[in-house]
C-alpha atoms as a PDB file:
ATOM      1  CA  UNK A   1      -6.096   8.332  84.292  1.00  0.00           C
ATOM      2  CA  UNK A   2      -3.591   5.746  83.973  1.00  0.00           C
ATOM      3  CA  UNK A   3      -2.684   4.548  80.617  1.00  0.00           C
ATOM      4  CA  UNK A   4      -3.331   0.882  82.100  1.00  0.00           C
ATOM      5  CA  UNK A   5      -6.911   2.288  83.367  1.00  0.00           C
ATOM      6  CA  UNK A   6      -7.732   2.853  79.693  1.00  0.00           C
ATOM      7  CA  UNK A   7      -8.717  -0.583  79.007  1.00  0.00           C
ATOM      8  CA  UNK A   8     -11.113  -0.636  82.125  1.00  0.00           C
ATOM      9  CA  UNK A   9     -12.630   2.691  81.969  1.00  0.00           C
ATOM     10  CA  UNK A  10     -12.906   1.334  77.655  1.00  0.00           C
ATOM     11  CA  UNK A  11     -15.261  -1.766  79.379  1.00  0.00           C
ATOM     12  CA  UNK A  12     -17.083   0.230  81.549  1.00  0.00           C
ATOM     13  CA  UNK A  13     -18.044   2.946  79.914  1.00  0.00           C
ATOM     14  CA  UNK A  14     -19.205   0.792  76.765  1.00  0.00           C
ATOM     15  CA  UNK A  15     -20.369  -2.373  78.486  1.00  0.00           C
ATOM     16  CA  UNK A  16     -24.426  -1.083  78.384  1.00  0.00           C
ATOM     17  CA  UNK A  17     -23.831  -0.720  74.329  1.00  0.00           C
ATOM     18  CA  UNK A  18     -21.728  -3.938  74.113  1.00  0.00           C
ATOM     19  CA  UNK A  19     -24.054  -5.478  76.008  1.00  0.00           C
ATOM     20  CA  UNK A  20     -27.165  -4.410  73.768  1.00  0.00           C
ATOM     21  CA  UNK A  21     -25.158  -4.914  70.759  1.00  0.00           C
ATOM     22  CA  UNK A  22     -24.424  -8.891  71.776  1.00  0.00           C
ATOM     23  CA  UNK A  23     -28.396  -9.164  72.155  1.00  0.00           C
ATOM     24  CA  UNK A  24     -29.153  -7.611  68.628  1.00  0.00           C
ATOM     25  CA  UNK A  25     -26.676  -9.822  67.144  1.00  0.00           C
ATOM     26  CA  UNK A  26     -27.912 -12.857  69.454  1.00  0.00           C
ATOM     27  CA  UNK A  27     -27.065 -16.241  67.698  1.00  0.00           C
ATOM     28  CA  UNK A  28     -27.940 -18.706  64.678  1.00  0.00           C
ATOM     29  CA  UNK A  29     -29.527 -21.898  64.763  1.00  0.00           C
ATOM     30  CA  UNK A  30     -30.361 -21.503  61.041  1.00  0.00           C
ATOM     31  CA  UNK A  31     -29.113 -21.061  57.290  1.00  0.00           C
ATOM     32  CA  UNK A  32     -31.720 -17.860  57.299  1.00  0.00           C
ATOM     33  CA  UNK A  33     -30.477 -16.045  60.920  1.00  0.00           C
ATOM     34  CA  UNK A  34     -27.143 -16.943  59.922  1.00  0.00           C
ATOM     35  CA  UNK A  35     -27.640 -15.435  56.527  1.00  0.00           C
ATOM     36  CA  UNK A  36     -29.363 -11.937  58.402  1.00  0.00           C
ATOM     37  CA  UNK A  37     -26.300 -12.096  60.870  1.00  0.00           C
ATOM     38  CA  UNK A  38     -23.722 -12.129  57.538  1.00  0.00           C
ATOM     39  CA  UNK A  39     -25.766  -9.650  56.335  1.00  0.00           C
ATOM     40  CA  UNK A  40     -25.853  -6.922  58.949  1.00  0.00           C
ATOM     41  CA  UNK A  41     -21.845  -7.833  59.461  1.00  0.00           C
ATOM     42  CA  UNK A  42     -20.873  -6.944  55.764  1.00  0.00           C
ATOM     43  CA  UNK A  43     -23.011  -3.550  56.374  1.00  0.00           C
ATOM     44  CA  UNK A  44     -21.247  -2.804  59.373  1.00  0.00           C
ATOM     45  CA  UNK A  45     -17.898  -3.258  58.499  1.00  0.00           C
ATOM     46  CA  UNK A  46     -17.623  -2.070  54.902  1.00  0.00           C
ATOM     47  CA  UNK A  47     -18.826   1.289  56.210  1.00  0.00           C
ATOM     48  CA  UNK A  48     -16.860   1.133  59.476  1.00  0.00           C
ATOM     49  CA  UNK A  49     -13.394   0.163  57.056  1.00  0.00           C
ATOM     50  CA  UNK A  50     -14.032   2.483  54.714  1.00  0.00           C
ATOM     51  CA  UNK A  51     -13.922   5.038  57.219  1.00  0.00           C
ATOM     52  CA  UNK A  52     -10.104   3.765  58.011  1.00  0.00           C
ATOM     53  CA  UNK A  53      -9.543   4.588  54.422  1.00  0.00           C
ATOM     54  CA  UNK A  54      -9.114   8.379  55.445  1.00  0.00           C
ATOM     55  CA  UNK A  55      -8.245   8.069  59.206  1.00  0.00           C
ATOM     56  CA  UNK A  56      -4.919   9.245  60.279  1.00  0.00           C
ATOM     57  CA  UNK A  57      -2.229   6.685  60.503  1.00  0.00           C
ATOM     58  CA  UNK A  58      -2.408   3.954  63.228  1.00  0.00           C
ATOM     59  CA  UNK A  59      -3.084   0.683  64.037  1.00  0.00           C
ATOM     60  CA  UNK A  60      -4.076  -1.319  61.184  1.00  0.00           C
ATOM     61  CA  UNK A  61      -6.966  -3.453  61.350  1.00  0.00           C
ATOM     62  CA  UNK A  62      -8.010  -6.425  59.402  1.00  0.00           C
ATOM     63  CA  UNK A  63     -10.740  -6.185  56.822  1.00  0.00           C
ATOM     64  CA  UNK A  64     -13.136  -8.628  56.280  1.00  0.00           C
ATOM     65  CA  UNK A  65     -16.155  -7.062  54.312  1.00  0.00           C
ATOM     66  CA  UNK A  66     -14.748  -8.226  51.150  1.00  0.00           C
ATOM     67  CA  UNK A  67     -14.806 -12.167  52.735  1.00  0.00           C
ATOM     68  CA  UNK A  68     -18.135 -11.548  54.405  1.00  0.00           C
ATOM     69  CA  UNK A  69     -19.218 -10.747  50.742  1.00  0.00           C
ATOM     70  CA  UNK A  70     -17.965 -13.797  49.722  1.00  0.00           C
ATOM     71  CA  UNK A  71     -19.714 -15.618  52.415  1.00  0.00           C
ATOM     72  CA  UNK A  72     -23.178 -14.598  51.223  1.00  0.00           C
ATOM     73  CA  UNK A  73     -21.904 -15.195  48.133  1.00  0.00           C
ATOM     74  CA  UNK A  74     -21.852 -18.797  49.179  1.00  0.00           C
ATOM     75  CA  UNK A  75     -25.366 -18.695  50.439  1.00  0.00           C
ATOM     76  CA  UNK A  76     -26.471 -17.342  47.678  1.00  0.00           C
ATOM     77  CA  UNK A  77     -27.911 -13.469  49.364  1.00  0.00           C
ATOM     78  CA  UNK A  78     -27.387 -10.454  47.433  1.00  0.00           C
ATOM     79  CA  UNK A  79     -24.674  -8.408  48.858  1.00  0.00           C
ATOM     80  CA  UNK A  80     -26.740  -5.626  50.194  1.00  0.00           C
ATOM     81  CA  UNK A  81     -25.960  -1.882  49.505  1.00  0.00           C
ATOM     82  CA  UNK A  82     -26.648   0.931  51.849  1.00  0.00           C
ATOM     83  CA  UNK A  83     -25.655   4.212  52.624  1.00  0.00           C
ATOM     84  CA  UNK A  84     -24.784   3.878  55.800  1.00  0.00           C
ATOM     85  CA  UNK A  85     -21.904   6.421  57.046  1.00  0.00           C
ATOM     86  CA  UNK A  86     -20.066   5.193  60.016  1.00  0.00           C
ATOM     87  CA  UNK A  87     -18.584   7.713  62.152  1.00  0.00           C
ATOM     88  CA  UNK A  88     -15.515   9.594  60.819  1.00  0.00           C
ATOM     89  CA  UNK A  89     -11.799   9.090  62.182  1.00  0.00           C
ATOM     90  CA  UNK A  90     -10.114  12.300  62.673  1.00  0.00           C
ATOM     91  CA  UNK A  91      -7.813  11.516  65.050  1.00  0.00           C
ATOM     92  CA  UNK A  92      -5.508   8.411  66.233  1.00  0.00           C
ATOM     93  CA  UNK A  93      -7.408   8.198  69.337  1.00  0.00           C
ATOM     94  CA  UNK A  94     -10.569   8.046  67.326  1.00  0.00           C
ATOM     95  CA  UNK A  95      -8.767   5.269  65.241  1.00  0.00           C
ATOM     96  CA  UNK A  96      -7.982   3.211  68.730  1.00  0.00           C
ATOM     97  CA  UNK A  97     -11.404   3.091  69.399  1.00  0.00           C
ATOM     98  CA  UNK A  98     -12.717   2.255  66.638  1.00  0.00           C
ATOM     99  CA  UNK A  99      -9.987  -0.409  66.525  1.00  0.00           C
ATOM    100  CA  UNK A 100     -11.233  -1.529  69.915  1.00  0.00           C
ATOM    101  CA  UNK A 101     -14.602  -2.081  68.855  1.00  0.00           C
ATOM    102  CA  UNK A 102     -13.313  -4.262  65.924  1.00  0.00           C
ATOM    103  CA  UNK A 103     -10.894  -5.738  67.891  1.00  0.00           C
ATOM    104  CA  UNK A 104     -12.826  -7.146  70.143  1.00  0.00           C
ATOM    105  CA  UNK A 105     -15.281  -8.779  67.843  1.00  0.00           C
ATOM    106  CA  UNK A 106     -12.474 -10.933  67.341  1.00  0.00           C
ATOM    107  CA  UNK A 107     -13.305 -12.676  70.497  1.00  0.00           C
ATOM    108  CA  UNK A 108     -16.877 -13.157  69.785  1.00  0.00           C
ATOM    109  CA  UNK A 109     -16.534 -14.072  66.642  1.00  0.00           C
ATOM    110  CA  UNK A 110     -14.651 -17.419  68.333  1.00  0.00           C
ATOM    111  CA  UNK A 111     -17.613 -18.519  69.400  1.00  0.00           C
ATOM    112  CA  UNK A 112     -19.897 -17.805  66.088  1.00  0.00           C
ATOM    113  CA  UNK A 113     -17.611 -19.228  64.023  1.00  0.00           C
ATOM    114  CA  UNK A 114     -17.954 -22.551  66.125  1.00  0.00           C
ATOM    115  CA  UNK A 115     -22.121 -22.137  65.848  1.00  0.00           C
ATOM    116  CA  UNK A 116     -21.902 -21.205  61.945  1.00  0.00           C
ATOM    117  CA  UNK A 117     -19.355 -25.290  61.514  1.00  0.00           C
ATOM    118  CA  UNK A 118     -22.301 -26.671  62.706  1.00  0.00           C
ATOM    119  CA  UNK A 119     -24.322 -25.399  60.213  1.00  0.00           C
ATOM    120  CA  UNK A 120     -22.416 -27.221  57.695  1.00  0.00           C
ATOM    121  CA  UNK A 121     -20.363 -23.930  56.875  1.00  0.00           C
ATOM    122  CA  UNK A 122     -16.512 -23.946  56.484  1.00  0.00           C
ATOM    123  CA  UNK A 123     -13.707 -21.905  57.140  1.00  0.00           C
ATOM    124  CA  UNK A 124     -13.888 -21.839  53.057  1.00  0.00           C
ATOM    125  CA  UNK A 125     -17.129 -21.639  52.366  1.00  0.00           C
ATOM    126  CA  UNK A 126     -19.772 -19.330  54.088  1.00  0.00           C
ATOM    127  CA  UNK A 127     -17.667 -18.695  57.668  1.00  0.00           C
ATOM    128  CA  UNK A 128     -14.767 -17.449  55.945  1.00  0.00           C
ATOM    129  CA  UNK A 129     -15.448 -13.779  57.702  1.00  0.00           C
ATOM    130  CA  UNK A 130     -15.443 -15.509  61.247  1.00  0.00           C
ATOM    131  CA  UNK A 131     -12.822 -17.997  60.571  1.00  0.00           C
ATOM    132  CA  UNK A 132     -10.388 -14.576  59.467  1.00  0.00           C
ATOM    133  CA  UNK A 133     -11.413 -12.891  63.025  1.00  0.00           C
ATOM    134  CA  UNK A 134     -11.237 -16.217  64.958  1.00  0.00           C
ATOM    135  CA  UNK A 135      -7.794 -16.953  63.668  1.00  0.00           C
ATOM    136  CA  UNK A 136      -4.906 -15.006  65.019  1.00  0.00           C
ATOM    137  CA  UNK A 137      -5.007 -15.685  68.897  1.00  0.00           C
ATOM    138  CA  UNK A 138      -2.637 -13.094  69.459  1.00  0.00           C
ATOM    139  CA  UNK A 139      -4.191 -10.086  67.973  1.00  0.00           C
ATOM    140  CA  UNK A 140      -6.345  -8.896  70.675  1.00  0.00           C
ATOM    141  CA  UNK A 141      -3.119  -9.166  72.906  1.00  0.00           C
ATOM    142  CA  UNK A 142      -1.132  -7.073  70.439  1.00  0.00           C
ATOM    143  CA  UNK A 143      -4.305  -4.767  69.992  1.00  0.00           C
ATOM    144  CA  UNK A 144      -4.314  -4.319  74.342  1.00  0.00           C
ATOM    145  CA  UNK A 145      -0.195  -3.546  74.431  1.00  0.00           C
ATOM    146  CA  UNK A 146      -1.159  -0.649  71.919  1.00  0.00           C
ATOM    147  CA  UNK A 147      -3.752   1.136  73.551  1.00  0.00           C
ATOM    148  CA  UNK A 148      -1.445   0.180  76.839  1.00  0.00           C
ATOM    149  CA  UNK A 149       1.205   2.208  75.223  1.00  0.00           C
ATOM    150  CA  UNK A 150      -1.051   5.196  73.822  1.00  0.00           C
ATOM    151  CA  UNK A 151      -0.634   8.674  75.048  1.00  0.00           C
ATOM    152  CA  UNK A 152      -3.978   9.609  72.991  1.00  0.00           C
ATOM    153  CA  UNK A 153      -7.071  11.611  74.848  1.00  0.00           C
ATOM    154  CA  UNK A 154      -8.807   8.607  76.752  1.00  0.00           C
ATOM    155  CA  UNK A 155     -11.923  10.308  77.082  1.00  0.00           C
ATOM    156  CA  UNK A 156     -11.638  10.453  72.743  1.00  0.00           C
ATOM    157  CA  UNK A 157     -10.994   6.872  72.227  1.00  0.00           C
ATOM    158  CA  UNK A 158     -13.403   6.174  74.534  1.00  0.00           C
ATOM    159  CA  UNK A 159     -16.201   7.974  72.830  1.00  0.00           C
ATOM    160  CA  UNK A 160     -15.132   6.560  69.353  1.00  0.00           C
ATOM    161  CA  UNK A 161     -15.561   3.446  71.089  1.00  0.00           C
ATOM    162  CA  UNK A 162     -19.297   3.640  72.077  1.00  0.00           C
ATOM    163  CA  UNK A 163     -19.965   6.032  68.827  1.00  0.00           C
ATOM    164  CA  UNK A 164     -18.869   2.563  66.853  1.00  0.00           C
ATOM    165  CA  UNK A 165     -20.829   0.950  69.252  1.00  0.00           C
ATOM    166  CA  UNK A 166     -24.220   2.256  68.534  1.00  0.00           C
ATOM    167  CA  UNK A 167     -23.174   2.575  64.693  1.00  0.00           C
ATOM    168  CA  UNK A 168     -23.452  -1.320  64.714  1.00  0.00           C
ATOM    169  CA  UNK A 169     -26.122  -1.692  67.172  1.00  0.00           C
ATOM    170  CA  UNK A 170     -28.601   0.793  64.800  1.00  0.00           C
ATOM    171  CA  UNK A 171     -27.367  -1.487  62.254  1.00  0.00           C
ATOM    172  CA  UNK A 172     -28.128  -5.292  63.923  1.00  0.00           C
ATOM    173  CA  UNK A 173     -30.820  -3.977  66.049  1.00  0.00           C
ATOM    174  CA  UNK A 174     -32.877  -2.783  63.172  1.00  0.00           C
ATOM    175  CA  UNK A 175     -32.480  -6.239  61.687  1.00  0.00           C
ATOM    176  CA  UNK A 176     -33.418  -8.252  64.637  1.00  0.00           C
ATOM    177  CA  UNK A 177     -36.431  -5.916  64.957  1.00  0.00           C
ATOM    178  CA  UNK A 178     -36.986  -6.524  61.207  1.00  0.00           C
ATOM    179  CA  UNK A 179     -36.933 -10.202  62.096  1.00  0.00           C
ATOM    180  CA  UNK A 180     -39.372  -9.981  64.881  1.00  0.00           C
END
């Protein structure tokens, strides 16, 4: 495998997860789904970036559980606990897919953060969490040149990848079945 082939064997071999994953998350048309969506986020990310806390070095993501705090904060939810344990980081390769999981949210979180304005929610107030992902265009690029330029085990950072994957996904999908 071709380092350029990692980014399409990344997609195919996690595009069943990412695809359940979107549909767990699904969208808001409401204060109270929006609210469950922040929710589930902020457990999903402070245990996935405090798992970077020990992870070899690498590339550095961006946290946001600390603003998606702040936006329930805003909308006046607890900020949950849990003891959720993401999957550890061993390795750089692990790291990169990890990465690419988070990376990537990025992208949706482009259009959530346009779905969360018409709420009445700001960049400043409630949407600060999206508006932080949705805001540097050229991260995801950077992100792609990185794992273009990695000589890590593919076959690692793709199973970090789809681990992360159903981390979140046993994290949203028990929500939305919560909700239901």
């Amino acid at each position: 495998m071709t380092d350029l082939n990692l980014r399409s064997a990344l997609r195919a071999r996690t595009t069943q997860s990412h695809e359940e994953l979107d549909r767990a998350v699904g969208h808001f048309a409401d204060l109270a789904t929006y609210g469950k969506f922040t929710r589930d986020t902020y457990l999903f990310r402070r245990a996935v970036e405090a798992s970077f806390v020990t992870a070899p070095a690498g590339w550095e993501i961006d946290p946001i559980a600390a603003l998606t705090a702040q936006d329930l904060a805003d909308l006046e939810l607890d900020v949950p606990s849990s003891t959720d344990v993401a999957p550890a980081i061993t390795t750089p390769a692990q790291r990169l897919g990890v990465a690419y999981v988070l990376e990537g949210s990025s992208l949706g979180a482009r259009m959530l953060v346009r779905e969360a304005l018409k709420l009445g929610l700001r960049e400043d107030f409630g949407a600060r969490h999206l508006a932080r992902q949705a805001g540097d265009h050229e991260r995801w690029r950077r992100f792609m040149a990185e794992l273009d330029a990695t000589s890590a085990s593919h076959d690692e950072v793709i199973a970090a990848a789809e681990a992360t994957f159903r981390f979140a996904l046993s994290i949203y999908a028990k929500a939305a079945h919560e909700r239901a």
